[in-house]
C-alpha atoms as a PDB file:
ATOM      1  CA  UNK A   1      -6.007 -23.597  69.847  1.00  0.00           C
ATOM      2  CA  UNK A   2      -4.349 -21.103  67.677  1.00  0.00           C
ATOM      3  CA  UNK A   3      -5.118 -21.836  63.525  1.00  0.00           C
ATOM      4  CA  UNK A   4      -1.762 -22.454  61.256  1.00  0.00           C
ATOM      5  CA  UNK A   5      -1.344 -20.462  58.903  1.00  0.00           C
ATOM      6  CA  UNK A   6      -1.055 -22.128  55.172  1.00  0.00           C
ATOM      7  CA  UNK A   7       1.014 -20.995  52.664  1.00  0.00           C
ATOM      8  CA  UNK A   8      -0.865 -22.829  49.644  1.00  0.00           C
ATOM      9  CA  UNK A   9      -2.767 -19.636  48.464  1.00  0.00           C
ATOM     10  CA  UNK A  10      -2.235 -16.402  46.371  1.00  0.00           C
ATOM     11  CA  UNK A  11      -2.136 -12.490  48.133  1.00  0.00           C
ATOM     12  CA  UNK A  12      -4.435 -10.548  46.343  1.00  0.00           C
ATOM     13  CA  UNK A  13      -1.598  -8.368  45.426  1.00  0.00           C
ATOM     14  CA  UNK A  14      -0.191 -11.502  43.317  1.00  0.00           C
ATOM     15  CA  UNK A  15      -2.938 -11.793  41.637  1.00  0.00           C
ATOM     16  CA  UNK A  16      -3.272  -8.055  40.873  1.00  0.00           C
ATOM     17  CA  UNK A  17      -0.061  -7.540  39.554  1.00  0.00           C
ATOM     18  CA  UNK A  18       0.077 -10.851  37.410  1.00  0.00           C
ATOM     19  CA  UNK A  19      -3.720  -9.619  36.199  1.00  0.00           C
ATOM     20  CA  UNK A  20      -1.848  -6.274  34.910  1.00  0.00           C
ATOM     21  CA  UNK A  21       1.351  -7.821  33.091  1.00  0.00           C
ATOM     22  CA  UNK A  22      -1.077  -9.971  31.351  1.00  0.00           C
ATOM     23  CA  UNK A  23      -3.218  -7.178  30.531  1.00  0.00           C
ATOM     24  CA  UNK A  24      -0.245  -5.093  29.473  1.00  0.00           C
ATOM     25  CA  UNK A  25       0.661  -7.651  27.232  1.00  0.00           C
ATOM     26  CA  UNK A  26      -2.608  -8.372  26.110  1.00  0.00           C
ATOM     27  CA  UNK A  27      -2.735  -5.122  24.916  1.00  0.00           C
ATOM     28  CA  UNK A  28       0.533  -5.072  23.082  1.00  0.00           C
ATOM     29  CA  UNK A  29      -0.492  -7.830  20.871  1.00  0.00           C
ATOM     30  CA  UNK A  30      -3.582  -6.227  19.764  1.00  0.00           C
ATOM     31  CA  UNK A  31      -1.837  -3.221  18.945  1.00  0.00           C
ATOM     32  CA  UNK A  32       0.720  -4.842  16.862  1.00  0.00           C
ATOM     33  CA  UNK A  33      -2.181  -6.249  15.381  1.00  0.00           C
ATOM     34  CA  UNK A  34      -3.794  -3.416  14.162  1.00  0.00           C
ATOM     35  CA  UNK A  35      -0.802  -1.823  13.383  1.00  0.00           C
ATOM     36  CA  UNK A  36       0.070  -5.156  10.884  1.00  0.00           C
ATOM     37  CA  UNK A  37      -3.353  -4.850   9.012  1.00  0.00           C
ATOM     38  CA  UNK A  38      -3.473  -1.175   8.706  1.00  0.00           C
ATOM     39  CA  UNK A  39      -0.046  -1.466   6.814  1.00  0.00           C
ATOM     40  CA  UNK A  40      -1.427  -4.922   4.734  1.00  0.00           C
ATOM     41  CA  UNK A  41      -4.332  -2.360   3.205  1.00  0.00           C
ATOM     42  CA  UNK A  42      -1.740   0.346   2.205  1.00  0.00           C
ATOM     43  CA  UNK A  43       0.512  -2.623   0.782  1.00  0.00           C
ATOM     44  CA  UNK A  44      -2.857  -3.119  -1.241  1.00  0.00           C
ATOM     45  CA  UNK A  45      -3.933  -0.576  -2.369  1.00  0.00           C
ATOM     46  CA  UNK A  46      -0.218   0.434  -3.754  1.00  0.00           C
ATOM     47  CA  UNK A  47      -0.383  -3.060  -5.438  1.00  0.00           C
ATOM     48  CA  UNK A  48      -3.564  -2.770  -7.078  1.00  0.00           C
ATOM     49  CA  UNK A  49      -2.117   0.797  -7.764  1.00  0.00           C
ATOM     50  CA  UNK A  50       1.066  -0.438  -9.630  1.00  0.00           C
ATOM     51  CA  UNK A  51      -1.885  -2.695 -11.578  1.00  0.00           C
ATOM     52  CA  UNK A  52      -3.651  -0.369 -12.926  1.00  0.00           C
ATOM     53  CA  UNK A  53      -0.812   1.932 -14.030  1.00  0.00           C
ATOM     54  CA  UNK A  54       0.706  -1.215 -15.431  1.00  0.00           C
ATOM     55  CA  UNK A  55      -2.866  -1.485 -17.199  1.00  0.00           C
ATOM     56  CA  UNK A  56      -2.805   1.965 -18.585  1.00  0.00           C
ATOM     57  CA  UNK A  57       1.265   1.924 -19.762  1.00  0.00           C
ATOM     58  CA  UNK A  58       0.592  -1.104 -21.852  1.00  0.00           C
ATOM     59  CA  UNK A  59      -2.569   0.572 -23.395  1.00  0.00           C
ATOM     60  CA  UNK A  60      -0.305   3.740 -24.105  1.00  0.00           C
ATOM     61  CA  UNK A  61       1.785   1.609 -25.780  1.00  0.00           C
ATOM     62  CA  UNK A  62      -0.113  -0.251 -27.876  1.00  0.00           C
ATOM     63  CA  UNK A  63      -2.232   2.903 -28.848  1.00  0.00           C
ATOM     64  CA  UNK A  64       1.443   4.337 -30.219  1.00  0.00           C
ATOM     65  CA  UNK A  65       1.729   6.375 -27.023  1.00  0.00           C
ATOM     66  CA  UNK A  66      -1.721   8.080 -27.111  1.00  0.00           C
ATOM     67  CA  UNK A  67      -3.182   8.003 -23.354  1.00  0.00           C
ATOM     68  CA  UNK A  68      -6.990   8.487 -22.367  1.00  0.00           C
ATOM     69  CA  UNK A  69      -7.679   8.516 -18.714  1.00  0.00           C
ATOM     70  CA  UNK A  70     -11.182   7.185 -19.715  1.00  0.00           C
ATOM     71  CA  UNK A  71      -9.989   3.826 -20.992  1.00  0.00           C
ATOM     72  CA  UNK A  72      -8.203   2.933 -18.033  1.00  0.00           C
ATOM     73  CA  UNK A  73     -10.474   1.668 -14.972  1.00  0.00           C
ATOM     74  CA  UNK A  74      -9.226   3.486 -12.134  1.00  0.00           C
ATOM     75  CA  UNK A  75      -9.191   0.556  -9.110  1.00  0.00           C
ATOM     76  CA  UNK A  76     -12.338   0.717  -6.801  1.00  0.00           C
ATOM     77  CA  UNK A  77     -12.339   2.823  -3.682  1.00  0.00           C
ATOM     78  CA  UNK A  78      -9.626   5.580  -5.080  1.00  0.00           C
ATOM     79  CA  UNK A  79     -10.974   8.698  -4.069  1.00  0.00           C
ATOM     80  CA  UNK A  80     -10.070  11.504  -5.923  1.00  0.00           C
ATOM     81  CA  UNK A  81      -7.905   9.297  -8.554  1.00  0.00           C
ATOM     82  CA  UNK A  82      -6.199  11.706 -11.367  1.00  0.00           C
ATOM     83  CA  UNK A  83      -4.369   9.996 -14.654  1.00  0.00           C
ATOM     84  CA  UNK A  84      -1.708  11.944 -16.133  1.00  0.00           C
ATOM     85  CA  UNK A  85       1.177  10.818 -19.124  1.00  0.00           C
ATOM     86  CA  UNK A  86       3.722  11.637 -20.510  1.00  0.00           C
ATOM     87  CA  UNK A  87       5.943  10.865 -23.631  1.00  0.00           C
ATOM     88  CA  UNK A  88       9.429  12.148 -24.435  1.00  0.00           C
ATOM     89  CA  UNK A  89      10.042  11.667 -27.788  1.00  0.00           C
ATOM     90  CA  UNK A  90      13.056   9.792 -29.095  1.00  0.00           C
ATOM     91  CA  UNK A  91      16.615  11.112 -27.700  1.00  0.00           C
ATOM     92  CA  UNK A  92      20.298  10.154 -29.270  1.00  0.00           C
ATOM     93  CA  UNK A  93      20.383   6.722 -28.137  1.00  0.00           C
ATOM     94  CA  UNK A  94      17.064   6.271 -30.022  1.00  0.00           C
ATOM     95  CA  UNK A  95      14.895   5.284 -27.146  1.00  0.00           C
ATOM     96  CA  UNK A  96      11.667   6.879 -26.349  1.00  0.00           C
ATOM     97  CA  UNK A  97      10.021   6.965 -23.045  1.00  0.00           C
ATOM     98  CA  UNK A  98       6.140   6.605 -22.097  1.00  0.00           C
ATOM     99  CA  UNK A  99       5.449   7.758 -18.271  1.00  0.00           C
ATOM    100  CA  UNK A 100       1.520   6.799 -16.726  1.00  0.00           C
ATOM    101  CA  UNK A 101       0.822   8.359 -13.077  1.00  0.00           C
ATOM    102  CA  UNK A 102      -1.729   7.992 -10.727  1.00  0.00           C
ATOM    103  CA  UNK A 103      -2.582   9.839  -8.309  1.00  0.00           C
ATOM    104  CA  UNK A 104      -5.087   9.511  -5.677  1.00  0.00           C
ATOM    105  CA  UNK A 105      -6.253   9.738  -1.701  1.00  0.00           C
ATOM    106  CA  UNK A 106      -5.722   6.452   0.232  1.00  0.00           C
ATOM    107  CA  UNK A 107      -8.910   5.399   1.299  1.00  0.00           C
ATOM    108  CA  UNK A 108      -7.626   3.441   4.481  1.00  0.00           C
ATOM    109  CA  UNK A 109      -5.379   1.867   6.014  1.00  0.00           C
ATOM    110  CA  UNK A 110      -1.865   3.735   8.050  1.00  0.00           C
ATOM    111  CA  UNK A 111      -1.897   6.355   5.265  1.00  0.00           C
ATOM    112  CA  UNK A 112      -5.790   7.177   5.007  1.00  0.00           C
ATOM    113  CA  UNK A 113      -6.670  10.509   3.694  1.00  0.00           C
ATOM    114  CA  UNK A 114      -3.044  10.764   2.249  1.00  0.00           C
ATOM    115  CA  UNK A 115      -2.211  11.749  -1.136  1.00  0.00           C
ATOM    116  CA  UNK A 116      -0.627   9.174  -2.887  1.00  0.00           C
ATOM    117  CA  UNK A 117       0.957   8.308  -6.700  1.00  0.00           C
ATOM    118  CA  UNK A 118       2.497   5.572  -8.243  1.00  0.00           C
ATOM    119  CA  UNK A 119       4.400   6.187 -11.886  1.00  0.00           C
ATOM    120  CA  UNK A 120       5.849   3.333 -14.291  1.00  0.00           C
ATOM    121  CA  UNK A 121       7.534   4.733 -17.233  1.00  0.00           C
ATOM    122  CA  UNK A 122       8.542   2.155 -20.128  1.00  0.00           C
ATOM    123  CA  UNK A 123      11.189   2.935 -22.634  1.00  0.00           C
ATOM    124  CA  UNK A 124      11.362   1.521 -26.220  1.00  0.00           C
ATOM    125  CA  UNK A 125      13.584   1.917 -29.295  1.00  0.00           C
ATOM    126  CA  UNK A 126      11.716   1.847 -32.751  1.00  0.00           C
ATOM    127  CA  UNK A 127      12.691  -1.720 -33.207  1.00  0.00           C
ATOM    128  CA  UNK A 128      12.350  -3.157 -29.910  1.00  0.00           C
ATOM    129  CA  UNK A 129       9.486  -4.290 -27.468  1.00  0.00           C
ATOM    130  CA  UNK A 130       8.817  -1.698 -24.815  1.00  0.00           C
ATOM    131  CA  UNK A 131      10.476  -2.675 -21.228  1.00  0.00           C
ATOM    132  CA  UNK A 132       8.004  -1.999 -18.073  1.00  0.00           C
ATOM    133  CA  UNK A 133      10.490  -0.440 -15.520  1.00  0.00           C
END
């Protein structure tokens, strides 16, 4: 007596091909992933970055524009970090502007081995409080 066939079951080729879109997707998600956190540690790093030049524009200021890379703690990990300043003296509208860069090789993240700088520049009149732009 001849067996019926049931029609309950998966081909293999089902499964194969649903075992590949998942797969696919699975690794779609993991690249977006990595993709997310590598840009979070740049974000970071340019953060701690605008810090530290933040750090360094106040200390200009309050040393009457005077700038010394060694008083300013260059953020951990920086490689190759370089301070430099600037001040332009007092123009017709009276203000005077202080500039701190830094400059520096990401150390990870989507822009590793990158050079990278970050400047904040404040300008002040002789009367007023200096304004971080």
């Amino acid at each position: 007596m001849p067996r019926s066939r049931s029609n309950g079951g998966f081909a293999l080729i089902e499964v194969l091909v649903a075992t590949a879109i998942l797969s696919a997707g699975c690794i779609l998600v993991v690249q977006a992933l990595t993709t997310a956190l590598k840009g979070s540690r740049t974000l970071q790093d340019r953060y701690r970055a605008a810090l530290a030049v933040e750090d360094a524009l106040w200390t200009m200021d309050q040393s009457g524009g005077n700038f010394d890379a060694l008083q300013v703690q260059t953020p951990d990990g920086f490689q190759n970090a370089a301070w430099t300043s600037r001040q332009v003296a007092a123009t017709a509208g009276g203000l005077s502007q202080n500039s701190v860069t830094l400059r520096w090789t990401a150390p990870g993240g989507a822009r590793a081995n990158r050079q990278e700088d970050l400047t904040l520049s404040a300008y002040a009149s002789p009367d007023e409080q200096t304004s971080v732009q």
